[in-house]
PDB file of N, CA and C in Angstrom:
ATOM      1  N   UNK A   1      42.978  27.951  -6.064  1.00  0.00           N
ATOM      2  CA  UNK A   1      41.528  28.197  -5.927  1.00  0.00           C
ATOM      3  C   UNK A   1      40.781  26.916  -5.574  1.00  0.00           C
ATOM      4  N   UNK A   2      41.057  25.719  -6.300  1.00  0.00           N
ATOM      5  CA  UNK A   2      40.421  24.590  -5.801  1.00  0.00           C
ATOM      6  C   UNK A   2      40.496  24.291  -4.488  1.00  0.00           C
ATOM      7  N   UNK A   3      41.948  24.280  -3.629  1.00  0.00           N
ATOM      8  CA  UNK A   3      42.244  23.881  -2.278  1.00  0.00           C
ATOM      9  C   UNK A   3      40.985  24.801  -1.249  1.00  0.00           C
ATOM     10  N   UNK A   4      41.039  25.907  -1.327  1.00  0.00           N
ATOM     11  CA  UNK A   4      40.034  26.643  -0.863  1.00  0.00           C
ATOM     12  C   UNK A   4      38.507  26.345  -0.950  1.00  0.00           C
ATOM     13  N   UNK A   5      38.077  26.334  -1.841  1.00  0.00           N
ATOM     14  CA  UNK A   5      36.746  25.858  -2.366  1.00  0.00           C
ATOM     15  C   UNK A   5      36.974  24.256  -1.835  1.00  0.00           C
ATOM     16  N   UNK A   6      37.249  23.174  -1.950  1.00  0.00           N
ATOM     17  CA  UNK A   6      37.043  22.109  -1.177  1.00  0.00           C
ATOM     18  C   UNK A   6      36.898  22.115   0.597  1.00  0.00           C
ATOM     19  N   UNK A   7      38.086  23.086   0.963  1.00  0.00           N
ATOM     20  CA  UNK A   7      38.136  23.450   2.173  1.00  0.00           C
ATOM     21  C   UNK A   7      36.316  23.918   2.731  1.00  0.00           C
ATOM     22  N   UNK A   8      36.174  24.875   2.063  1.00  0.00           N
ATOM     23  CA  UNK A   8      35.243  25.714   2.351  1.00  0.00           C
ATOM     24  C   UNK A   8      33.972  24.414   2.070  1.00  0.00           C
ATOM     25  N   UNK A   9      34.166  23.772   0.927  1.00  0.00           N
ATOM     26  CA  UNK A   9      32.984  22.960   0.758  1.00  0.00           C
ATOM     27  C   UNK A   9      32.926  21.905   1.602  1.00  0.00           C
ATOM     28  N   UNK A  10      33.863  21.463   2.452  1.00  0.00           N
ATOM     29  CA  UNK A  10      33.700  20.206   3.154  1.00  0.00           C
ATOM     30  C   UNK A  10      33.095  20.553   4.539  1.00  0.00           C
ATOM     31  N   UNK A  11      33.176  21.677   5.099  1.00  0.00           N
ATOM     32  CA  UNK A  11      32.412  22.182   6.778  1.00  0.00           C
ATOM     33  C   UNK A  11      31.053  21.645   6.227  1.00  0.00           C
ATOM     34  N   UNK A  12      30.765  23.072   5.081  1.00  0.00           N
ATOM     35  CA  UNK A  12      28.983  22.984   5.098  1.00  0.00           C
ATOM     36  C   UNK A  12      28.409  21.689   4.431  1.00  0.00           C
ATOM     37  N   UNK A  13      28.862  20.734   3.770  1.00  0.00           N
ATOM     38  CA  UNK A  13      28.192  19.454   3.363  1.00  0.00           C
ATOM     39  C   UNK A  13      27.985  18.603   4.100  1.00  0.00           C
ATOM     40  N   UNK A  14      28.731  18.553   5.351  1.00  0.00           N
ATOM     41  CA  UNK A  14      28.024  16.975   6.660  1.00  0.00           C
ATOM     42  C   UNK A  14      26.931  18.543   7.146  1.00  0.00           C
ATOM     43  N   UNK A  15      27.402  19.664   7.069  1.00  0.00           N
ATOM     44  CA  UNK A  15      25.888  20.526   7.822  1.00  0.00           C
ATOM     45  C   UNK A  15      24.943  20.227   6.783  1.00  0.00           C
ATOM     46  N   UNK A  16      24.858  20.382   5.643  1.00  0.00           N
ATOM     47  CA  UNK A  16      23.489  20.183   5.172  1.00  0.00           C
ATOM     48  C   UNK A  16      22.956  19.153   5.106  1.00  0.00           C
ATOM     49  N   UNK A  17      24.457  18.171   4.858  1.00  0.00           N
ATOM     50  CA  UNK A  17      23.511  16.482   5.039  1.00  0.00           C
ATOM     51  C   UNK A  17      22.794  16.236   6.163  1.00  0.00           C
ATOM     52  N   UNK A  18      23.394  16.291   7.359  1.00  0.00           N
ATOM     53  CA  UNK A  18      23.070  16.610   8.353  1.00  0.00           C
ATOM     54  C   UNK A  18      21.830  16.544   8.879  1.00  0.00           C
ATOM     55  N   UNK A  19      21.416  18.246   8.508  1.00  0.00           N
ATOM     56  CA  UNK A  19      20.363  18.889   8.364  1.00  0.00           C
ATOM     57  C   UNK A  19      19.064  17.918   8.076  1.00  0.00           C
ATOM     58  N   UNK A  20      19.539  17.839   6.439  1.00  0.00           N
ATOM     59  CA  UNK A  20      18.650  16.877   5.621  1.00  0.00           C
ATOM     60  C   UNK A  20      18.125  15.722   6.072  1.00  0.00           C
ATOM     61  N   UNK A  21      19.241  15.216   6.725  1.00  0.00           N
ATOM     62  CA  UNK A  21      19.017  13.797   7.385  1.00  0.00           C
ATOM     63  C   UNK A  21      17.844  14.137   8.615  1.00  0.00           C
ATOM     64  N   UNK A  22      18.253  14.665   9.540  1.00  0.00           N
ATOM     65  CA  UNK A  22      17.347  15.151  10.711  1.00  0.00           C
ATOM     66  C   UNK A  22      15.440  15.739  10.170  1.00  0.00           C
ATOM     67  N   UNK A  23      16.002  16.593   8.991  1.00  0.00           N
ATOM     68  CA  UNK A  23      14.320  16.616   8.746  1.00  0.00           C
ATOM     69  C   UNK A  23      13.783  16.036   8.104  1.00  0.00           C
ATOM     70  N   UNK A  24      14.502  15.161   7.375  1.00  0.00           N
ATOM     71  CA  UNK A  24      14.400  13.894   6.549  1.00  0.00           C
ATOM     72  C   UNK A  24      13.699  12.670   7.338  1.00  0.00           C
ATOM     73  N   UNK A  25      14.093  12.212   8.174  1.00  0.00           N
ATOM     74  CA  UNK A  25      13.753  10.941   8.524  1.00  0.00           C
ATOM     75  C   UNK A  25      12.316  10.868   9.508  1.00  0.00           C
ATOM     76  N   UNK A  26      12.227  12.351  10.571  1.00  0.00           N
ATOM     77  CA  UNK A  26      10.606  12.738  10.597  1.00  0.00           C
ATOM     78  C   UNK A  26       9.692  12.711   9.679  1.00  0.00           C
ATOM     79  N   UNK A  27      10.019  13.382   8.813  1.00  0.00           N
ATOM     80  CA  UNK A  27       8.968  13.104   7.602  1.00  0.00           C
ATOM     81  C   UNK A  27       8.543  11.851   6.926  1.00  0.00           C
ATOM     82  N   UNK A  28      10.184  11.795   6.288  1.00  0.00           N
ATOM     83  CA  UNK A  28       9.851  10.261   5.849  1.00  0.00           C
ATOM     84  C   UNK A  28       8.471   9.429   6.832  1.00  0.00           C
ATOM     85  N   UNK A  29       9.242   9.193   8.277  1.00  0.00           N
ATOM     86  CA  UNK A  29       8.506   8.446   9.406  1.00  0.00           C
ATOM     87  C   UNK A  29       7.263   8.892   8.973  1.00  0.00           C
ATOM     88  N   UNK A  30       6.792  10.352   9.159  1.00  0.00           N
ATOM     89  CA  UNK A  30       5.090  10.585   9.471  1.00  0.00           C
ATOM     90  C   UNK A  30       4.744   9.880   7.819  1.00  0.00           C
ATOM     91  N   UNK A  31       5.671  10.200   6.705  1.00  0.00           N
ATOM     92  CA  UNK A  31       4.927   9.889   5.479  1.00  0.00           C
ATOM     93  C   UNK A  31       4.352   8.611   5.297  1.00  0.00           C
ATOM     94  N   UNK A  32       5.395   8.044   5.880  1.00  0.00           N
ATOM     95  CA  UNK A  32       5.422   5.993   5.969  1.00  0.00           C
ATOM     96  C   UNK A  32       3.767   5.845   7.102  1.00  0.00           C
ATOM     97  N   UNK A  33       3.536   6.928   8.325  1.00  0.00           N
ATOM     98  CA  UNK A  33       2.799   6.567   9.230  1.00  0.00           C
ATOM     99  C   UNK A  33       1.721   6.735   8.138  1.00  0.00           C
ATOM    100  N   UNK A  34       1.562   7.891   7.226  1.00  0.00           N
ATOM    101  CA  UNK A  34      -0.060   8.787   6.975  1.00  0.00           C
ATOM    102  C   UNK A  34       0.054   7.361   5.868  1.00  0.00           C
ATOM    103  N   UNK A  35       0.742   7.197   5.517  1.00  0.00           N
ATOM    104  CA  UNK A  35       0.282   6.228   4.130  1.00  0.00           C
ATOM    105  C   UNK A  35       0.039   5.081   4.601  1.00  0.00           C
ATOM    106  N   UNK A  36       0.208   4.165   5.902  1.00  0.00           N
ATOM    107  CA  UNK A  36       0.149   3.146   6.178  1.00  0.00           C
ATOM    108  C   UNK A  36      -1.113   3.041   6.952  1.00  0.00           C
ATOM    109  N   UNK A  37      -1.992   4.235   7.199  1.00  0.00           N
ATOM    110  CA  UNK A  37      -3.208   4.415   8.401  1.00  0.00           C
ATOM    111  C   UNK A  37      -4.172   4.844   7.684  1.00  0.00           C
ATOM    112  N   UNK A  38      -3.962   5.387   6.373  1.00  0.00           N
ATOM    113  CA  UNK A  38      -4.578   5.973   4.823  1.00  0.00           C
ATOM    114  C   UNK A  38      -5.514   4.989   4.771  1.00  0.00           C
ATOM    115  N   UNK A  39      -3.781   3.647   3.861  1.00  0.00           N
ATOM    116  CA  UNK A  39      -4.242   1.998   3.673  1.00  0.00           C
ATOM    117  C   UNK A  39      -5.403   2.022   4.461  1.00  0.00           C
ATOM    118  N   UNK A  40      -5.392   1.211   5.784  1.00  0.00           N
ATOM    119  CA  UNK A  40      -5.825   1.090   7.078  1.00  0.00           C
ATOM    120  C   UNK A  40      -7.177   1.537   6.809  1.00  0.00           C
ATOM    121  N   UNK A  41      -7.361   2.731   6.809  1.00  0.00           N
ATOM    122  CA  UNK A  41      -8.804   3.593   7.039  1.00  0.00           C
ATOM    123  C   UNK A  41      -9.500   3.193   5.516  1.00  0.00           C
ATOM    124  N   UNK A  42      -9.081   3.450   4.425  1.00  0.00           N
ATOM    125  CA  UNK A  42      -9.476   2.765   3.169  1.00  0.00           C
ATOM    126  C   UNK A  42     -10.004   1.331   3.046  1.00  0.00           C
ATOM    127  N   UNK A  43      -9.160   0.125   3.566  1.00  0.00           N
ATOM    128  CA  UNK A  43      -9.737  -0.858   3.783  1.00  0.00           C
ATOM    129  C   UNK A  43     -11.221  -1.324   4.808  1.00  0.00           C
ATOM    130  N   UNK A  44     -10.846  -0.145   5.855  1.00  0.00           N
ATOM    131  CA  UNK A  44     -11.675  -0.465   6.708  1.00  0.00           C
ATOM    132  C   UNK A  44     -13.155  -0.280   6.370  1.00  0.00           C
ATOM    133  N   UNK A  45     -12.803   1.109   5.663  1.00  0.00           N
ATOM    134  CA  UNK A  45     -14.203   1.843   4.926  1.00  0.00           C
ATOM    135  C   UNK A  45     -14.689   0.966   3.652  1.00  0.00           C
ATOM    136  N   UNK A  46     -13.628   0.156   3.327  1.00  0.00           N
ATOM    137  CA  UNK A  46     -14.385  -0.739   2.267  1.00  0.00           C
ATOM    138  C   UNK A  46     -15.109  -1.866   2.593  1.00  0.00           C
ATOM    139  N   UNK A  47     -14.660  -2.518   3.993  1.00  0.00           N
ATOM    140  CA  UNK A  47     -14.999  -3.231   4.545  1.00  0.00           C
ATOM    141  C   UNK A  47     -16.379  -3.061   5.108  1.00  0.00           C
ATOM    142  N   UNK A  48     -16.533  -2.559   5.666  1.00  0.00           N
ATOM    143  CA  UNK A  48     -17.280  -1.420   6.199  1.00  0.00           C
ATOM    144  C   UNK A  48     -18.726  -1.005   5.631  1.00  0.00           C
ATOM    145  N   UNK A  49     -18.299  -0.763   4.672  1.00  0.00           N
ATOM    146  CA  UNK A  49     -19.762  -0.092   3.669  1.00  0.00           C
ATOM    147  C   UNK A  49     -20.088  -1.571   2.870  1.00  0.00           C
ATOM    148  N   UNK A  50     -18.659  -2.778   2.486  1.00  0.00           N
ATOM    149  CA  UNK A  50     -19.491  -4.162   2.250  1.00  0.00           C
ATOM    150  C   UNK A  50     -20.489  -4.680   2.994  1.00  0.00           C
ATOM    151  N   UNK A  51     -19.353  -4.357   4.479  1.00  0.00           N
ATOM    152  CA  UNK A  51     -20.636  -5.054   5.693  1.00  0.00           C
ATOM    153  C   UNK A  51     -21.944  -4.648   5.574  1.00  0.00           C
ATOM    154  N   UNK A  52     -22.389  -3.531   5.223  1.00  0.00           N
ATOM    155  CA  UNK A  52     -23.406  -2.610   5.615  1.00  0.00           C
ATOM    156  C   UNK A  52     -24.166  -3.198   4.718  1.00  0.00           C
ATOM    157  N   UNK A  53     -23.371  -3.045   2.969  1.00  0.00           N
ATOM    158  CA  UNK A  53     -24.492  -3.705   1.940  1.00  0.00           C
ATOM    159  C   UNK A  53     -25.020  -4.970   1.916  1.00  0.00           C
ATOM    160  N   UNK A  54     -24.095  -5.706   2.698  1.00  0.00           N
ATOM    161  CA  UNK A  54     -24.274  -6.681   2.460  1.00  0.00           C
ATOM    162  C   UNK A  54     -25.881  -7.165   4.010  1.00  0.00           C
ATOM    163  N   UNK A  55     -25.628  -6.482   5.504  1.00  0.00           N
ATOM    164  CA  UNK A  55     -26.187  -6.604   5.758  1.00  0.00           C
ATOM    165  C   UNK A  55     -27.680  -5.726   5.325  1.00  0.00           C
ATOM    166  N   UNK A  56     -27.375  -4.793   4.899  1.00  0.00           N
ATOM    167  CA  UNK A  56     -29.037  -4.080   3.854  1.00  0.00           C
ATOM    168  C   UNK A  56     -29.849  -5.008   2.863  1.00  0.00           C
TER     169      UNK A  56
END
């Protein structure tokens, strides 16, 4: 029973890693983009509304 069940388990595990990997690393990417342009827009807006107070 084991020989079988390894058999059977070794096709579908590079498919799901696979898988995982492929929709994995888009995301990751956009997650790394939205959080790094987030930063970005946060600073800017802090910057931003200093400038403003500071020129008011």
């Amino acid at each position: 029973m084991s020989i079988p069940k390894a058999r059977s388990d070794l096709p579908t595990d590079p498919k799901r890693f696979h898988c995982t990997d492929s929709f994995k690393s888009p995301i990751y990417i956009v997650a790394m983009a939205n959080a790094t342009t987030a930063r970005m827009l946060i600073l800017i807006m802090r910057t931003w509304t200093h400038g403003r107070r500071r020129w008011l």
